[in-house]
N, C-alpha and C. Protein backbone atom coordinates (compact mmCIF):
# COMPACT_ATOMS: atom_id res chain seq x y z
N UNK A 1 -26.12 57.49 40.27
CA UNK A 1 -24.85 56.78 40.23
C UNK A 1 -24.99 55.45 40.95
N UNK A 2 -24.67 54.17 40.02
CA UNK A 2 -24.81 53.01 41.15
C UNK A 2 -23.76 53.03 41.54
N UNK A 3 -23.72 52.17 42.68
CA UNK A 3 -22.58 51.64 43.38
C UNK A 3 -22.09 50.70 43.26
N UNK A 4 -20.66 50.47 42.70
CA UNK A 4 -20.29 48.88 42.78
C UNK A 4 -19.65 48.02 43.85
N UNK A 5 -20.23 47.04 44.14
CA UNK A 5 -19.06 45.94 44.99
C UNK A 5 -18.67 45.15 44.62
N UNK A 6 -17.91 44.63 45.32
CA UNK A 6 -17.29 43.37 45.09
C UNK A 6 -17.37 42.47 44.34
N UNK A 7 -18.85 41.83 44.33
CA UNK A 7 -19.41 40.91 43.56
C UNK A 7 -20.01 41.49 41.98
N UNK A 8 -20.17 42.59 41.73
CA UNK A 8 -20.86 43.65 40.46
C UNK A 8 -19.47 43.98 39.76
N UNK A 9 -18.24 44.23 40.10
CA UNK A 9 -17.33 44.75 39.28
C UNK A 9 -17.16 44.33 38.39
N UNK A 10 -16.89 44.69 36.83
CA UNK A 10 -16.86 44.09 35.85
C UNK A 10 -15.59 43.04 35.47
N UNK A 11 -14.50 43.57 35.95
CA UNK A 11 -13.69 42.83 36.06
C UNK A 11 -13.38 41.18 36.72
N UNK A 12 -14.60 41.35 37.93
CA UNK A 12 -14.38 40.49 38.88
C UNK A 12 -15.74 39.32 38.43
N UNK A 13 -15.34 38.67 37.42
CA UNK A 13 -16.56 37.81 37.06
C UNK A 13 -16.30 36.45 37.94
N UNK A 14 -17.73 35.61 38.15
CA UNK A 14 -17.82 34.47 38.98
C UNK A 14 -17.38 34.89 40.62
N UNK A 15 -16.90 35.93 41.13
CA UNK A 15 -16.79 36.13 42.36
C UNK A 15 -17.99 36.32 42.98
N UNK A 16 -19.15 36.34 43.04
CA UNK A 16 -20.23 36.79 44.24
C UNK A 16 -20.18 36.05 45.41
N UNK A 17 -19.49 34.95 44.90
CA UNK A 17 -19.43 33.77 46.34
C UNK A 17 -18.78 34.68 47.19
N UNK A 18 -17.77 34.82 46.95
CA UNK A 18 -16.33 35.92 47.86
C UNK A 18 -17.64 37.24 48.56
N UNK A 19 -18.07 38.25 48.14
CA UNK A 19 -18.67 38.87 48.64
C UNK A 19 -19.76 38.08 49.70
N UNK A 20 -20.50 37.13 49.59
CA UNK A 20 -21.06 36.71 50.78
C UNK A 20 -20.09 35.98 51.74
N UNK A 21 -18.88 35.57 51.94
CA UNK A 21 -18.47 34.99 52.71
C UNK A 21 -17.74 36.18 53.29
N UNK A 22 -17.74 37.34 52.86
CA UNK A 22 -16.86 38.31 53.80
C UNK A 22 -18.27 38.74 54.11
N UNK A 23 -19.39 38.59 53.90
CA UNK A 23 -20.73 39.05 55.06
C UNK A 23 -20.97 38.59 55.70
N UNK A 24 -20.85 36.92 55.52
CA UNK A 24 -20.53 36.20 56.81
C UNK A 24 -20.10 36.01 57.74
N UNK A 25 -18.92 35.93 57.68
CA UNK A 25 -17.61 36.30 58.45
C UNK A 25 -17.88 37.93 59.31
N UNK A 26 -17.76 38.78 58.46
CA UNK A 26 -18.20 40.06 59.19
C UNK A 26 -19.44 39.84 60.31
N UNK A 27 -20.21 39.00 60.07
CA UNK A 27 -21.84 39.06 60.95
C UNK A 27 -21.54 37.50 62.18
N UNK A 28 -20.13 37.28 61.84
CA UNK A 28 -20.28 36.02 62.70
C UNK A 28 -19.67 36.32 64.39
N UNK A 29 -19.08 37.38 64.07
CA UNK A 29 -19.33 38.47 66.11
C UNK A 29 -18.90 37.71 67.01
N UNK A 30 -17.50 36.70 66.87
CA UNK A 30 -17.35 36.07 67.54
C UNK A 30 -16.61 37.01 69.06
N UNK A 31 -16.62 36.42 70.39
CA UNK A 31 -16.67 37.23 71.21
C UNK A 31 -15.29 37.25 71.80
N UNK A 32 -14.41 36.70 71.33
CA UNK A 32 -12.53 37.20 71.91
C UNK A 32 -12.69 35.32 72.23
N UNK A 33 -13.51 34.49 72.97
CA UNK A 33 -13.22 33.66 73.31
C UNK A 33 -13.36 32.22 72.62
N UNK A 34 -12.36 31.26 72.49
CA UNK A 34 -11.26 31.71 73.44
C UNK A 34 -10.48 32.25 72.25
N UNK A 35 -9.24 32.27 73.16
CA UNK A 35 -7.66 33.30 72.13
C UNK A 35 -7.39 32.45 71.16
N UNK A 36 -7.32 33.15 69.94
CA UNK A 36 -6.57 31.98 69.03
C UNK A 36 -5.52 32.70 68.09
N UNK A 37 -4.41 32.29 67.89
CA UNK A 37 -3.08 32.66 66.84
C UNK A 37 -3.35 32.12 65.74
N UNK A 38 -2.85 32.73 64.07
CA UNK A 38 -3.01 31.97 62.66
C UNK A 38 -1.27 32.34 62.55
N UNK A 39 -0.37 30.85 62.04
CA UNK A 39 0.35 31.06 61.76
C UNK A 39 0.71 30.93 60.79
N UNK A 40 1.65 31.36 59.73
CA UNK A 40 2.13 30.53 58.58
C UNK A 40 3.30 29.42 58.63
N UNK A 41 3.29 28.33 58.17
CA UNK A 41 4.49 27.61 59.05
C UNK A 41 5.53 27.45 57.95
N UNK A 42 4.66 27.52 56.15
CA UNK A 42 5.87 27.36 55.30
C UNK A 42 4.77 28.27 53.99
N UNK A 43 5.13 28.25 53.16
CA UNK A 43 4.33 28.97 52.06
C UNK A 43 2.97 28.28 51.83
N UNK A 44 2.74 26.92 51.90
CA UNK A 44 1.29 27.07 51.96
C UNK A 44 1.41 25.92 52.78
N UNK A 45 1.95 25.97 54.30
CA UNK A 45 0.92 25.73 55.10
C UNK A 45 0.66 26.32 56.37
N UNK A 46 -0.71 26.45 56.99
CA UNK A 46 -0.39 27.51 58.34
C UNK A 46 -1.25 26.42 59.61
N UNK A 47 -1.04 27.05 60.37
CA UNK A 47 -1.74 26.79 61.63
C UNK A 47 -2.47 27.85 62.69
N UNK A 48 -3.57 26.97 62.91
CA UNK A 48 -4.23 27.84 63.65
C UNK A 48 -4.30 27.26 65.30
N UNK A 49 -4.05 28.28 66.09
CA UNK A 49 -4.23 27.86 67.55
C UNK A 49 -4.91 28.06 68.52
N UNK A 50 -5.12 27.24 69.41
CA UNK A 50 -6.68 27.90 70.24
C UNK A 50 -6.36 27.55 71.34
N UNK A 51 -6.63 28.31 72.14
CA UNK A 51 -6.29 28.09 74.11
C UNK A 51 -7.12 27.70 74.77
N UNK A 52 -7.18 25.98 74.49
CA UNK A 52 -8.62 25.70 75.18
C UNK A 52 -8.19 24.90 76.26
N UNK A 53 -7.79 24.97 77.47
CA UNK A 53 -7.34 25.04 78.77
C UNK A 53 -8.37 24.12 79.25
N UNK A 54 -9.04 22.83 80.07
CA UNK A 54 -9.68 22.53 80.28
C UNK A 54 -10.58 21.86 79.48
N UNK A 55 -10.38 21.50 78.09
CA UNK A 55 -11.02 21.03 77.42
C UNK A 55 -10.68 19.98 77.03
N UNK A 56 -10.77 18.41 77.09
CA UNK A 56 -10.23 17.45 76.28
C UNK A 56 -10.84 17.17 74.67
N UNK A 57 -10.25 15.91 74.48
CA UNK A 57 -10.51 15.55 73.12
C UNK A 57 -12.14 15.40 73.32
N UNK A 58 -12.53 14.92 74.18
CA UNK A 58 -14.05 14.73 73.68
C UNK A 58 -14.97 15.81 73.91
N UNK A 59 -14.61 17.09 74.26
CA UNK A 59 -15.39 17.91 74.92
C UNK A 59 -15.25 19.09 73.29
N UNK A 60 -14.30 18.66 72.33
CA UNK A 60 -14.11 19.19 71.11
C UNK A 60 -14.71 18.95 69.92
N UNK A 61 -14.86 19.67 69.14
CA UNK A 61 -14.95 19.12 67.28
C UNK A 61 -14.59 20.14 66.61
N UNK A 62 -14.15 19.55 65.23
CA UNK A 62 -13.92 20.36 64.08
C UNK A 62 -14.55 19.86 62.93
N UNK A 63 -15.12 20.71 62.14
CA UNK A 63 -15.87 20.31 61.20
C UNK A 63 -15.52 21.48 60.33
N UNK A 64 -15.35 21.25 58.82
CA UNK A 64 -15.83 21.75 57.74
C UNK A 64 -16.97 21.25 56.84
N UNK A 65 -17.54 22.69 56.92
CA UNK A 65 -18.90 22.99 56.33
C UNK A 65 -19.08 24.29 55.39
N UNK A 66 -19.09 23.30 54.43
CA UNK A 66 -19.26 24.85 53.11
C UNK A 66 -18.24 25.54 53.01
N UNK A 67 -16.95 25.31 52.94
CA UNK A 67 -15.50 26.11 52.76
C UNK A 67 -15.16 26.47 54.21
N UNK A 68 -16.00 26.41 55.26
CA UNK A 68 -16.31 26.90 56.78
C UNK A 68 -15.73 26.06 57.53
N UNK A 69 -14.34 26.25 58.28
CA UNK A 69 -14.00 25.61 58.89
C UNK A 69 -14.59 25.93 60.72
N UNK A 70 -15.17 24.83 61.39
CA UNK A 70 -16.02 25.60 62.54
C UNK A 70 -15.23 24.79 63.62
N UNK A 71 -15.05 25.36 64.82
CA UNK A 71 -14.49 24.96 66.07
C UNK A 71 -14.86 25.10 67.05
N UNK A 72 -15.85 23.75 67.76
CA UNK A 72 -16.71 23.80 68.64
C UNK A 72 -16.24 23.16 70.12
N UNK A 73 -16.38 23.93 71.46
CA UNK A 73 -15.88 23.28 72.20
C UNK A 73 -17.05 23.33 73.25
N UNK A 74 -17.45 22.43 73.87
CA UNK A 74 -18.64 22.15 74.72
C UNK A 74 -18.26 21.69 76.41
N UNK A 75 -17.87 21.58 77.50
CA UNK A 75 -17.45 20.92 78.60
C UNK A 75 -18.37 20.47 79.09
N UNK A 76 -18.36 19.54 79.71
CA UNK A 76 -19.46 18.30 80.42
C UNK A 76 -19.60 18.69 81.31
N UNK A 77 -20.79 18.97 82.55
CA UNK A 77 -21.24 19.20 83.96
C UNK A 77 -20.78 18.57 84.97
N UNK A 78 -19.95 18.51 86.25
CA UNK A 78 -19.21 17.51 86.97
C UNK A 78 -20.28 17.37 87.49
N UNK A 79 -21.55 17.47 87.49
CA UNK A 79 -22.50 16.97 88.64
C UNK A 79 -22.95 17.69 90.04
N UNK A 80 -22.09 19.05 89.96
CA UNK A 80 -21.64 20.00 90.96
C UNK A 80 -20.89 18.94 92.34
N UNK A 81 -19.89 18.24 91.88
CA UNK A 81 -19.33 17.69 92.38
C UNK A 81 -17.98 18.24 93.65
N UNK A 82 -17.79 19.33 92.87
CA UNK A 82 -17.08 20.36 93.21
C UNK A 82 -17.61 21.87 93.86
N UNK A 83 -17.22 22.45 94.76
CA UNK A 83 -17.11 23.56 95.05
C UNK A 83 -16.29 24.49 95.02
N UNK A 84 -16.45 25.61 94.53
CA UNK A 84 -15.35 26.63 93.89
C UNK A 84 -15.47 27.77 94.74
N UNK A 85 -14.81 28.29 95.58
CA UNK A 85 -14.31 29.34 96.18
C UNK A 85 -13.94 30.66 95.07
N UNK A 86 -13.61 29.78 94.05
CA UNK A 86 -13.63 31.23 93.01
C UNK A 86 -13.31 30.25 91.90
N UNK A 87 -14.00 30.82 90.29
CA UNK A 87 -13.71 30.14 89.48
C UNK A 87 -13.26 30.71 88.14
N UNK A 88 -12.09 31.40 88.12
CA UNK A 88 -11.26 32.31 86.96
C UNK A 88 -11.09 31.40 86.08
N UNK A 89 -11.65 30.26 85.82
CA UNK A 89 -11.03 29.24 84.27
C UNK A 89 -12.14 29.52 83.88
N UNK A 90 -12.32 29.76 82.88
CA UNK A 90 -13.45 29.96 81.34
C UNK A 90 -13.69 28.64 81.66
N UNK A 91 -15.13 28.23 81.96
CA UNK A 91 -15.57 26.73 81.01
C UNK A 91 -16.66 26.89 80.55
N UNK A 92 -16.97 27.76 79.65
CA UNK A 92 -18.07 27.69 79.02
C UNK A 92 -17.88 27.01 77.55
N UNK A 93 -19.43 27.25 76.90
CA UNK A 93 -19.21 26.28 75.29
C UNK A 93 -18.64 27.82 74.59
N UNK A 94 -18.54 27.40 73.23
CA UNK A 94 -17.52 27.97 72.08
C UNK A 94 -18.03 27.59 70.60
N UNK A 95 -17.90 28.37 69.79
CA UNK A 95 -17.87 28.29 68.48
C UNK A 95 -17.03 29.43 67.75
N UNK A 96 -16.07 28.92 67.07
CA UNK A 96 -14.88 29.74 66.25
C UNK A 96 -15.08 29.43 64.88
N UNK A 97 -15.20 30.18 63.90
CA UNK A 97 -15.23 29.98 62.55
C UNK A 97 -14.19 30.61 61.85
N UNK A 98 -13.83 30.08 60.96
CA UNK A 98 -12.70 30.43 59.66
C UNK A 98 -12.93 30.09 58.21
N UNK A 99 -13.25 30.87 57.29
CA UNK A 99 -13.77 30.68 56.16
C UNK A 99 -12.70 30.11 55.39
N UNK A 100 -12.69 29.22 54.61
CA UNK A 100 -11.06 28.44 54.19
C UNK A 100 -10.96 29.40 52.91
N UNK A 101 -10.24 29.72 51.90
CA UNK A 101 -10.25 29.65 50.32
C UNK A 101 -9.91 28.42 49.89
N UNK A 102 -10.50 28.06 48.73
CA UNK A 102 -10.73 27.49 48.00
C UNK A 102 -9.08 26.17 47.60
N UNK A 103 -8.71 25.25 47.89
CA UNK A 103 -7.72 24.61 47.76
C UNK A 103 -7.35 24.59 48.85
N UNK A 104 -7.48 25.44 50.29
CA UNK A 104 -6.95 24.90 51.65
C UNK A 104 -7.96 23.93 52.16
N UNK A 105 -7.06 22.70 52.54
CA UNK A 105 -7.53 21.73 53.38
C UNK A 105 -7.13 21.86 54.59
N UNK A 106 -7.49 21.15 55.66
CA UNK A 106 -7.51 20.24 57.44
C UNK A 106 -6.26 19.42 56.80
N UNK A 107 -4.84 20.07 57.55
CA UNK A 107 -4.77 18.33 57.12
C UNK A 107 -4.43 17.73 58.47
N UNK A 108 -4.59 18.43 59.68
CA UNK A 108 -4.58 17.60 60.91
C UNK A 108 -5.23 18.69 62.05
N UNK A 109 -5.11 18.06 63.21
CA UNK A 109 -5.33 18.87 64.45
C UNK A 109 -4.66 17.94 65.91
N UNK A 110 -3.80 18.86 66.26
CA UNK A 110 -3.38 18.02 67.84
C UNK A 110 -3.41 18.64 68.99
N UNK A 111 -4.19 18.72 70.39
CA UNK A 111 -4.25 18.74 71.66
C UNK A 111 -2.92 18.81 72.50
N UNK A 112 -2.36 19.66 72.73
CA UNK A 112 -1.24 19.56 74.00
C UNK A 112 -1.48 20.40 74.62
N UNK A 113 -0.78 20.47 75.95
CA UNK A 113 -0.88 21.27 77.40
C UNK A 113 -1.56 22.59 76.85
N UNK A 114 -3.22 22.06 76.81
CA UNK A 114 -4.25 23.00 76.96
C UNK A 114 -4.46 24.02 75.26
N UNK A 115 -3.20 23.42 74.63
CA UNK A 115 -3.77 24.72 73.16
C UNK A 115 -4.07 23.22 71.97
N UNK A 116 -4.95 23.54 71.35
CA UNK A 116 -5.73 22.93 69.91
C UNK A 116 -5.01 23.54 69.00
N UNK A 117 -4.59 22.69 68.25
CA UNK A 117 -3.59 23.19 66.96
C UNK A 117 -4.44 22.75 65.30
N UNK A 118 -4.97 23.31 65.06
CA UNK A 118 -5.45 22.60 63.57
C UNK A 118 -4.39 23.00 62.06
N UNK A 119 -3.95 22.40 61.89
CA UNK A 119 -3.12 22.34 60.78
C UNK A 119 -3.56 22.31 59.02
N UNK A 120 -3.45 23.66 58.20
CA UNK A 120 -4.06 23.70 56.91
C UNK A 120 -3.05 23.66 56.42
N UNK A 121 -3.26 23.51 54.94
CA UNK A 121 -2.59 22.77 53.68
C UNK A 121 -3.52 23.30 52.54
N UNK A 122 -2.33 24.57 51.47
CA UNK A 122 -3.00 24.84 50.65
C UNK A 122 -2.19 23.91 49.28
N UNK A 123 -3.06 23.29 48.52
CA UNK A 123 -2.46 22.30 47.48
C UNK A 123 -2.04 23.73 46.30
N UNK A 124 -0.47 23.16 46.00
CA UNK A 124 0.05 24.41 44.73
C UNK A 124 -0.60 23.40 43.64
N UNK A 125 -1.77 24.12 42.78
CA UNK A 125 -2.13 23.99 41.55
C UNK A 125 -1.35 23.97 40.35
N UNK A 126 -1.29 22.89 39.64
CA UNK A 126 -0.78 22.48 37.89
C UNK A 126 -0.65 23.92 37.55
N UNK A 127 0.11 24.36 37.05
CA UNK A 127 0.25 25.59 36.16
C UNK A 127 0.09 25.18 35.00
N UNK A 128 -1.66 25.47 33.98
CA UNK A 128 -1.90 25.11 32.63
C UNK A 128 -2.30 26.23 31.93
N UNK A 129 -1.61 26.29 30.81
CA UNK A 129 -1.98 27.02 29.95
C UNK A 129 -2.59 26.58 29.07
N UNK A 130 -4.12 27.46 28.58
CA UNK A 130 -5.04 26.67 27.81
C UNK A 130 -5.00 27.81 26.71
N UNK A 131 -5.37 26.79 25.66
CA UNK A 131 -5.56 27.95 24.56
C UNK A 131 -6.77 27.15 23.52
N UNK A 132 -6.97 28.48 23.59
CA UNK A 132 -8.80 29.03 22.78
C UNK A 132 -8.66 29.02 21.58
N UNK A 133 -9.38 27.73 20.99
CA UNK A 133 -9.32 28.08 19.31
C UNK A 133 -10.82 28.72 19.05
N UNK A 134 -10.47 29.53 18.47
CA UNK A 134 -10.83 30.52 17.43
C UNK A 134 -12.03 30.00 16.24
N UNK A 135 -13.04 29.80 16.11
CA UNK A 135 -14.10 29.23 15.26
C UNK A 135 -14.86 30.40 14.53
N UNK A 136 -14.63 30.16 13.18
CA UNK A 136 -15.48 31.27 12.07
C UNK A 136 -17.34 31.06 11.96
N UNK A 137 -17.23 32.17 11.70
CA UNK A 137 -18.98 32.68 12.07
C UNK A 137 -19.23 31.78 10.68
């Protein structure tokens, strides 16, 4: 008996892409940090949020890569300028990934008191109906 997935079902033609990006995603083990919320804000658009406390604009990036939206946060060395008696703030580096579908864009990202907001936008597609003519053997 074979087994079918995702990408083999007969029904489901041109999908194999979809099956590797949920293996991706599954193998990408990100570790809780930091916290982030997905919201929906209207029917197609949502936001995503990230609690990056200590991080400015330059210590950030966002990039899409390959439908892959990636969220990298790095902090600069003070030089050990400082001494810490105790140091409960996370500042380590980061990488967050989110696989987009297909028609969601970035269409912004803004920084306030410590949370990263990246803002998607899924475009509503032309509704076309095509029709197949029919050619004799």
């Amino acid at each position: 008996m074979t087994k079918l997935t995702l990408g083999s079902h007969p029904f489901l033609l041109g999908f194999d892409q979809l099956e590797r990006l949920v293996e991706r995603t599954a193998k990408s083990g990100n570790d809780g940090y930091p916290p982030y919320n997905i919201e929906q804000a209207a029917e197609n658009r949502y936001r995503i949020t990230l609690a990056v406390a200590g991080f400015s604009e330059a210590d950030l990036s966002i990039t899409v890569e390959e439908r892959q939206l990636v969220i990298r946060g790095r902090q600069r060395d003070d030089g050990g300028e400082r001494v810490f008696l105790h140091r409960g703030i996370a500042a380590r580096q980061f990488q967050r990934s989110f696989v987009l579908a297909d028609g969601v864009e970035v269409s912004g990202a803004l920084l306030e008191n410590g949370l990263l907001h990246v803002d998607l936008e899924r475009a509503t597609p032309d509704r076309i109906v095509q029709t197949i003519r029919i050619d004799r053997a």
